[in-house]
N, C-alpha and C. Protein backbone atom coordinates (compact mmCIF):
# COMPACT_ATOMS: atom_id res chain seq x y z
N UNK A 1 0.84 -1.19 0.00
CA UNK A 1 0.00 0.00 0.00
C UNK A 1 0.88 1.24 0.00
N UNK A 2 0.60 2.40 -0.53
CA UNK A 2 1.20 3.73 -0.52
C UNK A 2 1.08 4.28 0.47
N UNK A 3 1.71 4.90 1.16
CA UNK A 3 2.01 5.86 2.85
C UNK A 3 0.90 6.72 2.49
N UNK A 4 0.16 7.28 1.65
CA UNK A 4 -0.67 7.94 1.43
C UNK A 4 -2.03 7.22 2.11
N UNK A 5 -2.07 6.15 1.09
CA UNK A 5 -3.55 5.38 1.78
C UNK A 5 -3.54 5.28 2.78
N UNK A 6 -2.43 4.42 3.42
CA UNK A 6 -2.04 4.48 5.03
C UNK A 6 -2.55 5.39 6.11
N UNK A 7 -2.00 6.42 5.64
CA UNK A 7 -1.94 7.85 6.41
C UNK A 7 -3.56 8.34 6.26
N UNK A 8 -4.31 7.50 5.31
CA UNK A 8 -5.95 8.15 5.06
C UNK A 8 -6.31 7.01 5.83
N UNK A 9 -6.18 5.81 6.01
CA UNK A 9 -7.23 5.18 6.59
C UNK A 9 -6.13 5.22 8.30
N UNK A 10 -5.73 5.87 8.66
CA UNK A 10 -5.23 6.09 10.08
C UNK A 10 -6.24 7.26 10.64
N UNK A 11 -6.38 8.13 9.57
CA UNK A 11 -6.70 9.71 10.07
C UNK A 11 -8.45 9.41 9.93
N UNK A 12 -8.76 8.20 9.17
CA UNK A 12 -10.23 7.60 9.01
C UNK A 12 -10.87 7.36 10.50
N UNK A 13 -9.46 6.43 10.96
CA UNK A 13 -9.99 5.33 12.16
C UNK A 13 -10.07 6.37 13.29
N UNK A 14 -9.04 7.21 13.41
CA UNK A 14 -8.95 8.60 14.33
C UNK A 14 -9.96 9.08 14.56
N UNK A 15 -10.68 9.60 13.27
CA UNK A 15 -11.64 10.39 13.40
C UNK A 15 -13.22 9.55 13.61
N UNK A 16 -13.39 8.07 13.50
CA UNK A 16 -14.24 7.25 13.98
C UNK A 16 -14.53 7.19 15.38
N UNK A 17 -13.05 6.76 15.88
CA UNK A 17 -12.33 6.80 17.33
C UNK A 17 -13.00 8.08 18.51
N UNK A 18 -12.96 9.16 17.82
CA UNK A 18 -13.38 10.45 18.54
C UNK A 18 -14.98 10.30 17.96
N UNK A 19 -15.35 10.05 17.14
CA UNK A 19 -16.79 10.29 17.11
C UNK A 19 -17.32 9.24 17.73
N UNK A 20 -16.88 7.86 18.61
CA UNK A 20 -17.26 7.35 19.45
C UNK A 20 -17.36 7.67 20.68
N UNK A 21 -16.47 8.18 21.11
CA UNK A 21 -15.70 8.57 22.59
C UNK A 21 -17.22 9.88 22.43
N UNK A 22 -17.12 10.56 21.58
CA UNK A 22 -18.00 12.19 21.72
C UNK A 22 -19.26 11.32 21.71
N UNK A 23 -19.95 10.34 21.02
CA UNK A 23 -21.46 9.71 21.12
C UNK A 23 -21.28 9.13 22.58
N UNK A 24 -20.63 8.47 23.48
CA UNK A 24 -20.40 7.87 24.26
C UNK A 24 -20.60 9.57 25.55
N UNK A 25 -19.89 10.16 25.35
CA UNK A 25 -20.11 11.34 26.37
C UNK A 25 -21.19 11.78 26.21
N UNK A 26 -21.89 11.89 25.40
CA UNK A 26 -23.53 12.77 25.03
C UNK A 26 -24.79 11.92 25.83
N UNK A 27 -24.15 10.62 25.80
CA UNK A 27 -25.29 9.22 26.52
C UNK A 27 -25.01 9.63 28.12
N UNK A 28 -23.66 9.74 28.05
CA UNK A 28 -23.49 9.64 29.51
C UNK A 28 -24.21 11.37 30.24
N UNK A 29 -23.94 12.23 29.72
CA UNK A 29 -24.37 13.58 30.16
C UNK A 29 -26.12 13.88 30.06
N UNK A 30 -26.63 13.26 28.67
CA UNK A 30 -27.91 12.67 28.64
C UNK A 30 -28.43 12.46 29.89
N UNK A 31 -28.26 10.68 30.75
CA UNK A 31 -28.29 10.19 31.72
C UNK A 31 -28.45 10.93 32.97
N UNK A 32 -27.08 11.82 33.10
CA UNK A 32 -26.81 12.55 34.36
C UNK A 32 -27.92 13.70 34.56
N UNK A 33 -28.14 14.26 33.29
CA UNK A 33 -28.84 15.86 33.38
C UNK A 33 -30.17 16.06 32.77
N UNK A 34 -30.75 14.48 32.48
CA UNK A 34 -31.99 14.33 31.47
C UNK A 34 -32.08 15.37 30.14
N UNK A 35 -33.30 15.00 29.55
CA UNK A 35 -33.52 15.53 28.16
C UNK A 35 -33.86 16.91 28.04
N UNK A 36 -33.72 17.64 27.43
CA UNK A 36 -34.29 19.14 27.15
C UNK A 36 -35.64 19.37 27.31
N UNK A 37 -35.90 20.36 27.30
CA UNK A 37 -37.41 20.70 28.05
C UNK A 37 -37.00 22.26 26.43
N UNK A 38 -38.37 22.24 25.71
CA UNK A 38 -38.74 23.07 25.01
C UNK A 38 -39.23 24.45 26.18
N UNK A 39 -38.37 25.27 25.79
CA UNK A 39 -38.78 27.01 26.71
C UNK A 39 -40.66 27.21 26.51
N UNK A 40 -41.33 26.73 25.65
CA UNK A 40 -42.78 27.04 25.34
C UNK A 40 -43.70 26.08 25.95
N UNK A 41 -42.73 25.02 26.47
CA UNK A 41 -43.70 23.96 27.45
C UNK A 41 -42.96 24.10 28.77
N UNK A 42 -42.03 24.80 29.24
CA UNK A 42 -41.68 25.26 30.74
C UNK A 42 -42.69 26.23 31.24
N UNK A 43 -42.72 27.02 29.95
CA UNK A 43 -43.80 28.25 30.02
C UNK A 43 -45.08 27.90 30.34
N UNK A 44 -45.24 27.06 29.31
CA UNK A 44 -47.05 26.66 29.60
C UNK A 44 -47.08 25.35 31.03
N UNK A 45 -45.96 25.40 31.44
CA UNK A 45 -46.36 24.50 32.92
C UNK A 45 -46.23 25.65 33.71
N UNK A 46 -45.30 26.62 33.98
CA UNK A 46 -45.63 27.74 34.83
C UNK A 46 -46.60 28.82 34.49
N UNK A 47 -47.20 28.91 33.59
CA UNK A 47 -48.52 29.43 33.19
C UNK A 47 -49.63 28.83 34.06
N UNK A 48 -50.25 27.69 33.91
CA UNK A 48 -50.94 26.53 34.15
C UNK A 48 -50.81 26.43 35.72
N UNK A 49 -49.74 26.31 36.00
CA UNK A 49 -49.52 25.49 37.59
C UNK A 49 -49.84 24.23 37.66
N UNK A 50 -49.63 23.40 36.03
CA UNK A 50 -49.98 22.07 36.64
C UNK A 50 -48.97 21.36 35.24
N UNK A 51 -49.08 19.87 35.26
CA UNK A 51 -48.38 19.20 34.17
C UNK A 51 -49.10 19.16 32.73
N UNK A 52 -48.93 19.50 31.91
CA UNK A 52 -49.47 19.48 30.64
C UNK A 52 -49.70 17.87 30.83
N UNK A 53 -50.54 17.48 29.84
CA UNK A 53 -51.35 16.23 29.72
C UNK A 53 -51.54 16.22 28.05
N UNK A 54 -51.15 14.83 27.33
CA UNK A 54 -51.45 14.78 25.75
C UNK A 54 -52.89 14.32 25.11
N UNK A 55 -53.87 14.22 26.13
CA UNK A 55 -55.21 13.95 25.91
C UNK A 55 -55.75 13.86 27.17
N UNK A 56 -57.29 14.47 26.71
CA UNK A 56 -58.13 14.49 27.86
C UNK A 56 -58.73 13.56 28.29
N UNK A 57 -58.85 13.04 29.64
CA UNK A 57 -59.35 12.10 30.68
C UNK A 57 -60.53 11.26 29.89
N UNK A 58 -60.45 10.22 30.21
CA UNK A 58 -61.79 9.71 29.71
C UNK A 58 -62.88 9.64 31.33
N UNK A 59 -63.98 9.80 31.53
CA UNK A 59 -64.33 9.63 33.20
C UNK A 59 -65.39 8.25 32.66
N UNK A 60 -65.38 7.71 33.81
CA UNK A 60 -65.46 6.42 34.01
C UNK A 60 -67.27 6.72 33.93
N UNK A 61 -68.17 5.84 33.48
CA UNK A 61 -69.92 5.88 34.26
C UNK A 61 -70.46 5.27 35.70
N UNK A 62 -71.51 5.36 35.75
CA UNK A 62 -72.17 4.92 36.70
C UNK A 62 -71.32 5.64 38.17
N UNK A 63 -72.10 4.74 39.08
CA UNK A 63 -71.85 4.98 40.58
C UNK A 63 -70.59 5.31 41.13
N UNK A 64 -69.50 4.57 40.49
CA UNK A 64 -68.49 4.49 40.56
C UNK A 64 -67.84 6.00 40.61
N UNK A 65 -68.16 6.48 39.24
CA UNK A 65 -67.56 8.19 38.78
C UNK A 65 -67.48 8.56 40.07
N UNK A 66 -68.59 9.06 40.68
CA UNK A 66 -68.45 10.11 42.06
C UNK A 66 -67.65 9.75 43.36
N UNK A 67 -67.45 8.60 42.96
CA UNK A 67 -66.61 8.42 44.14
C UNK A 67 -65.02 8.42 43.68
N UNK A 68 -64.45 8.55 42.67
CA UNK A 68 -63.31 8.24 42.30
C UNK A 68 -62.38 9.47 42.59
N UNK A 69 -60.81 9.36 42.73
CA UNK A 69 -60.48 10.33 42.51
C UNK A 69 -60.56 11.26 41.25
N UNK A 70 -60.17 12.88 41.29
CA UNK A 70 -60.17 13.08 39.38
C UNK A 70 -58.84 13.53 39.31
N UNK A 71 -57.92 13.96 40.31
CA UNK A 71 -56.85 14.69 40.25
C UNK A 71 -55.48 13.92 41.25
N UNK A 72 -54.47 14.35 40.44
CA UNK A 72 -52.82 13.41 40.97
C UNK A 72 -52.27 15.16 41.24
N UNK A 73 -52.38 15.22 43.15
CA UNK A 73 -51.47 16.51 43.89
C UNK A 73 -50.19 16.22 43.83
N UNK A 74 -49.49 16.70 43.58
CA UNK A 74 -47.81 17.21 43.89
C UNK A 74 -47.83 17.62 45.11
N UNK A 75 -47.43 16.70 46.33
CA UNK A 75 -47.35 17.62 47.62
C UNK A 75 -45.97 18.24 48.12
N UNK A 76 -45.08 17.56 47.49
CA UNK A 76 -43.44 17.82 47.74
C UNK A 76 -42.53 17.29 46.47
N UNK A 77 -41.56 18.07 46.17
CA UNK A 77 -41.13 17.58 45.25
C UNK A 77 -40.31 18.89 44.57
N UNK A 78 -40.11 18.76 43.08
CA UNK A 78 -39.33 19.95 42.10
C UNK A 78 -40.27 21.07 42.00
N UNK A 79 -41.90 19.98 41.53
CA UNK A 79 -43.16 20.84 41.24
C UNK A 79 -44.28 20.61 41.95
N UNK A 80 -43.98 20.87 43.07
CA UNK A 80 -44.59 20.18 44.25
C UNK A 80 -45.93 21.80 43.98
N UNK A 81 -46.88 20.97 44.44
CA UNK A 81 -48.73 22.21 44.40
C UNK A 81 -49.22 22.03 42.57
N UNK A 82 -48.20 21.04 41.77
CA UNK A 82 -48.93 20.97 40.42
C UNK A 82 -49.69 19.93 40.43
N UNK A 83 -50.68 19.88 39.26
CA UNK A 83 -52.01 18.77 39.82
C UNK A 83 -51.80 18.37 38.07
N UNK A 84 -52.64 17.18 38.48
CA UNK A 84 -52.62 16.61 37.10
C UNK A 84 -53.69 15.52 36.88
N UNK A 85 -54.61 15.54 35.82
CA UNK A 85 -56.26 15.07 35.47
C UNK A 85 -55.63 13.87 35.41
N UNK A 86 -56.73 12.88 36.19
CA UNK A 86 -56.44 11.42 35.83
C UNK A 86 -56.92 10.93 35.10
N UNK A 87 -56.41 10.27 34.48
CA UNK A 87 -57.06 9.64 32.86
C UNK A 87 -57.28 8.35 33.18
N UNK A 88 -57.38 7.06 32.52
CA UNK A 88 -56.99 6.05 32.54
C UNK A 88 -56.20 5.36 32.71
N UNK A 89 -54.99 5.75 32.22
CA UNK A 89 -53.23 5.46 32.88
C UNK A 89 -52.63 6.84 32.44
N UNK A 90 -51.78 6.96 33.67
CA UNK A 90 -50.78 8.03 33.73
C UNK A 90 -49.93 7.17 33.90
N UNK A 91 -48.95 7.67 33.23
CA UNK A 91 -47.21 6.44 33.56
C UNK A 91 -46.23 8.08 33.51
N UNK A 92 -45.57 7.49 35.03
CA UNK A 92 -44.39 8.56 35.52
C UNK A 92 -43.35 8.30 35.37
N UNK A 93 -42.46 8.59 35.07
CA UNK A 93 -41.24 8.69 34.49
C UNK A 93 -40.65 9.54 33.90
N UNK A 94 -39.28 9.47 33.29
CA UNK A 94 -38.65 10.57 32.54
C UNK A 94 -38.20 10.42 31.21
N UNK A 95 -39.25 9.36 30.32
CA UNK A 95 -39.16 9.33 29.15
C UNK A 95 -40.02 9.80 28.14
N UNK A 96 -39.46 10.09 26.98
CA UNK A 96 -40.50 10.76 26.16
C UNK A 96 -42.19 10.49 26.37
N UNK A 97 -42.26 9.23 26.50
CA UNK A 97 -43.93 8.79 26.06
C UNK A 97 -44.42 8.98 27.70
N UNK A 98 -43.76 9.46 28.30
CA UNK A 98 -44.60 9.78 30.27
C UNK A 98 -45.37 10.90 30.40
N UNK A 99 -46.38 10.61 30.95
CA UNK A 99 -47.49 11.39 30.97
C UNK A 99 -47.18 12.72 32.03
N UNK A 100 -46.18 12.17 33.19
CA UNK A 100 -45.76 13.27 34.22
C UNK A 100 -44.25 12.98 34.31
N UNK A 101 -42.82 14.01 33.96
CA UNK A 101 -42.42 14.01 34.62
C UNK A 101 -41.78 14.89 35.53
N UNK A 102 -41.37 14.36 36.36
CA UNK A 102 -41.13 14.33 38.09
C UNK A 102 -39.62 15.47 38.05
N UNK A 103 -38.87 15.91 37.30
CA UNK A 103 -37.43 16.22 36.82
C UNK A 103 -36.98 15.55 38.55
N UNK A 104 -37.12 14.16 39.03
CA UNK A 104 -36.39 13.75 39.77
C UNK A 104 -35.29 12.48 39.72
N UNK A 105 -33.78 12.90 39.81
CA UNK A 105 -32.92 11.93 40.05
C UNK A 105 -33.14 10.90 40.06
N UNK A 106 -33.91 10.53 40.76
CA UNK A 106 -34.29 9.09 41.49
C UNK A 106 -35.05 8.22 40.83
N UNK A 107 -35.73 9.08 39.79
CA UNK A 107 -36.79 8.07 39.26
C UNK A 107 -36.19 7.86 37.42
N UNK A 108 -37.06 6.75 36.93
CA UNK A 108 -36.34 5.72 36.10
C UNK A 108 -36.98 6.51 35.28
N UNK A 109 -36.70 5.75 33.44
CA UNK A 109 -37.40 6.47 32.17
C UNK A 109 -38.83 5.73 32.05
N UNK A 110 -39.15 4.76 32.74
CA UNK A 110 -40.58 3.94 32.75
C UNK A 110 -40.86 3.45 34.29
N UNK A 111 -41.04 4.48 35.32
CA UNK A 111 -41.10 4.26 36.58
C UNK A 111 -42.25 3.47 37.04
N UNK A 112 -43.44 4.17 36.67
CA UNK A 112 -44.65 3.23 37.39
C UNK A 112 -45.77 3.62 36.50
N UNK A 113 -46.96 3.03 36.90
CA UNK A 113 -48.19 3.71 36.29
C UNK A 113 -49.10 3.67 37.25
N UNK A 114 -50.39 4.84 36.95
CA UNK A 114 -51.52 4.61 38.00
C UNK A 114 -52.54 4.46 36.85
N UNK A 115 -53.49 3.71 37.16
CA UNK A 115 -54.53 2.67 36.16
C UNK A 115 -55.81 2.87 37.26
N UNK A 116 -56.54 3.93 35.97
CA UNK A 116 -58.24 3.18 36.56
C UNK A 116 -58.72 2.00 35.96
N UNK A 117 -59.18 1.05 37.36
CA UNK A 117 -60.23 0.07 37.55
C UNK A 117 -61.32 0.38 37.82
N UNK A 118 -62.19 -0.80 37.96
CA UNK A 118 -63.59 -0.54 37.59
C UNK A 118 -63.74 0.08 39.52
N UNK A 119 -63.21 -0.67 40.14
CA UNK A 119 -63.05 -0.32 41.52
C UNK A 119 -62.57 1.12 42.03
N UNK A 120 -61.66 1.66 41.02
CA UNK A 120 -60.70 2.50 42.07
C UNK A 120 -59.41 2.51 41.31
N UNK A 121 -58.33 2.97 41.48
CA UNK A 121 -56.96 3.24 40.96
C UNK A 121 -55.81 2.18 41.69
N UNK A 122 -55.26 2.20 40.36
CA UNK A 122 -53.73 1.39 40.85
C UNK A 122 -52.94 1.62 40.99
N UNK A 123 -51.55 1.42 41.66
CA UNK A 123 -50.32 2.01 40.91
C UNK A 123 -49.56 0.64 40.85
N UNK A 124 -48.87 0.31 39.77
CA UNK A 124 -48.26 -0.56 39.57
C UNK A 124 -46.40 0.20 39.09
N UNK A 125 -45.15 -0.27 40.37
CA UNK A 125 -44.14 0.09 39.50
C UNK A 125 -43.68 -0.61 38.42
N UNK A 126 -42.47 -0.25 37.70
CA UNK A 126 -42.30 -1.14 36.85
C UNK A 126 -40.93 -2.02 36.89
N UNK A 127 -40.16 -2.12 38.54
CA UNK A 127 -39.27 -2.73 38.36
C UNK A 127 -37.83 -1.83 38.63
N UNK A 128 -38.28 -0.76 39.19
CA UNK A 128 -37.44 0.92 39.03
C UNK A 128 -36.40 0.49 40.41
N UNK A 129 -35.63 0.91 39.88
CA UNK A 129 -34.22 0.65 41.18
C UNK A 129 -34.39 1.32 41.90
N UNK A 130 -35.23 2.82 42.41
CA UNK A 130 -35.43 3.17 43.68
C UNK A 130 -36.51 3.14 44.05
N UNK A 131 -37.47 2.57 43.65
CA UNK A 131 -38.83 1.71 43.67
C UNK A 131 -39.93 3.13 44.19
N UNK A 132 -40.91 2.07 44.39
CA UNK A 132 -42.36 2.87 44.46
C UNK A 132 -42.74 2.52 46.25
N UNK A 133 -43.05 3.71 46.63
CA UNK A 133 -43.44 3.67 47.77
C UNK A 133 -45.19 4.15 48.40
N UNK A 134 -46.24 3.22 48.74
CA UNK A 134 -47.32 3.62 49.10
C UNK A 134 -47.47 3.41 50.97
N UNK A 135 -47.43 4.61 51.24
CA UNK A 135 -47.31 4.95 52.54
C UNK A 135 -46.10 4.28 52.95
N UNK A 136 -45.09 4.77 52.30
CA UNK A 136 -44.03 4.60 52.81
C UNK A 136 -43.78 3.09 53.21
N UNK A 137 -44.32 2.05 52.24
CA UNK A 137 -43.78 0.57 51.73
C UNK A 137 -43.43 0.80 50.28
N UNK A 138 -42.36 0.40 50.66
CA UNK A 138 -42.33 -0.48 48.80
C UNK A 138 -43.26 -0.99 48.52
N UNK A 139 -43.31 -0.78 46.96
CA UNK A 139 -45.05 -1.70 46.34
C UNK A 139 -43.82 -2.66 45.23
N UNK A 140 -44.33 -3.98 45.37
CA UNK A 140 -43.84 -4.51 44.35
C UNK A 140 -45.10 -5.48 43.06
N UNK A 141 -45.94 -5.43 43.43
CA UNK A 141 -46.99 -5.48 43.16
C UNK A 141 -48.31 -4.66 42.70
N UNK A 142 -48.96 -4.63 41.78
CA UNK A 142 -49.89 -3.88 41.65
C UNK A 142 -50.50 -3.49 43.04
N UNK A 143 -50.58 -2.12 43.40
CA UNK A 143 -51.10 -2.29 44.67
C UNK A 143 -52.77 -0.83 44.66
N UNK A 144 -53.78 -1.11 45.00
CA UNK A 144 -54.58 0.50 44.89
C UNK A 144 -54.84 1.12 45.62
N UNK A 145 -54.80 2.21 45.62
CA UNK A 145 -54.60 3.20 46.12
C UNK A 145 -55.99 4.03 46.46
N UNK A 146 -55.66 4.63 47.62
CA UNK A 146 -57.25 5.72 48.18
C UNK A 146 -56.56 7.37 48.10
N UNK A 147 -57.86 8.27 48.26
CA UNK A 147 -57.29 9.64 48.50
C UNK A 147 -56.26 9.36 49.52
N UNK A 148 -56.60 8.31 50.52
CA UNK A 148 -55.96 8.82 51.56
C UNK A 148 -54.00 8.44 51.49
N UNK A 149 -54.27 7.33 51.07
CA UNK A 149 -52.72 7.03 50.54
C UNK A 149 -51.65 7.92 49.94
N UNK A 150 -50.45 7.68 50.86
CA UNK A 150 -49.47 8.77 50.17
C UNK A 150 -48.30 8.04 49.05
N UNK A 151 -48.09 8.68 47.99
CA UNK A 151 -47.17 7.81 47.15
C UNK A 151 -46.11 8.78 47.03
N UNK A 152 -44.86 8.35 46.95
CA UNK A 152 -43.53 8.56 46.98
C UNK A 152 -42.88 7.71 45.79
N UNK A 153 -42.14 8.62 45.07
CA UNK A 153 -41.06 8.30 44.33
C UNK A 153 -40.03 9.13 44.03
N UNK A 154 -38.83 9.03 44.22
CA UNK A 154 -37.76 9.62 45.17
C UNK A 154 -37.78 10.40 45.82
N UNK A 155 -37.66 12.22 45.65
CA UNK A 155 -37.74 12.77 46.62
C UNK A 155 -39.45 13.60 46.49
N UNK A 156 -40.31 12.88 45.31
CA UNK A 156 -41.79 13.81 45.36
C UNK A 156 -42.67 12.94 45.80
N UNK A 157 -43.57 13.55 46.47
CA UNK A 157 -44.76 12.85 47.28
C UNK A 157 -46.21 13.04 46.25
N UNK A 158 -47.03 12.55 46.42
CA UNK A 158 -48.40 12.72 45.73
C UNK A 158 -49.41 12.17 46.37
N UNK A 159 -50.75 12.57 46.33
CA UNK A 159 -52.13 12.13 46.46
C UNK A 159 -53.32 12.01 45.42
N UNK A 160 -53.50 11.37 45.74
CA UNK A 160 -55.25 11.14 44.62
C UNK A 160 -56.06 12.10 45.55
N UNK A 161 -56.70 13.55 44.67
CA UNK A 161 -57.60 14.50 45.09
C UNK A 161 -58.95 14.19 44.34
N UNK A 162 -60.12 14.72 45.12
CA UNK A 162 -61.31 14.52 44.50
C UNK A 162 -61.73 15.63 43.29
C-alpha cells in the first residue's frame, strides 16, 4: 500500500475513534442531566400550575364516577402544588412517552403507572431501582390506592384529590 492510503485510513480510524468517545459522552451527560425541556412547554407548565397532559381524561360511568379520585397533587417535590387530570393510565417517568415528569434523580425512564379500575386506581411500579413507595412501603406489586394514601417516588410525594 502507498504511505498515502495508510496515512488516510489512520486519520479515518482517528476520526471514527473520537466520534465514538463524543457519542459515548452525550449518553453519559444525557443520563446525568436528562432531556431538554422546550422554553414554550416550561412556560405553559408555569402558566398553568400544573403538568401538561397529551389527551383528555376519559371519566369512568355509573356509581363508581363520584366516588373516584379526578386529580394526581404534587405535595413535595421539584413541582410540588402541580395537579394533574387522571385519565386512565398516567405512567411517571422521565421518558419521552410519560405522561408526568417528576425532573427527579431518582426516578427511572418507565417508573410506574396509575390505572383506573372498575373499583378505584392502581399504581403498579415497573421494576425501578429506587422503587415505588405507598405509605411509605415499597409496592412490588400492583397495589390501589385511596385519596388517603401517600405515594412517593424519590424525593416527590403525591395524592389522589377529588
Amino acid at each position: 500500500m502507498s504511505d498515502l492510503l495508510v496515512l488516510g485510513l489512520k486519520l479515518l480510524f482517528l476520526a471514527l475513534l473520537w466520534m465514538f468517545v463524543l457519542f459515548a459522552i452525550n449518553v453519559i451527560r444525557t443520563d446525568l442531566f436528562g432531556r431538554k425541556v422546550e422554553a414554550s412547554a416550561v412556560g405553559a407548565l408555569d402558566a398553568a400550575g400544573a403538568v401538561p397532559t397529551p389527551s383528555a381524561p376519559s371519566k369512568p360511568r355509573g356509581r363508581a364516577a363520584r366516588r373516584l379520585p379526578t386529580t394526581l397533587r404534587l405535595t413535595a417535590g421539584a413541582i410540588a402544588g402541580a395537579s394533574l387530570p387522571l385519565g386512565d393510565t398516567v405512567l411517571i417517568g422521565r421518558g419521552p412517552d410519560a405522561t408526568i415528569d417528576l425532573h427527579d434523580q431518582y426516578m427511572s425512564t418507565r417508573h410506574a403507572a396509575i390505572t383506573r379500575t372498575a373499583s378505584g386506581f392502581v399504581i403498579e411500579d415497573f421494576g425501578s431501582t429506587n422503587g415505588t413507595f405507598v405509605n411509605e412501603r415499597r409496592i412490588t406489586t400492583p397495589t390501589p390506592i385511596t385519596p388517603s394514601d401517600t405515594i412517593r417516588i424519590g424525593r416527590t410525594t403525591m395524592i389522589l384529590d377529588a
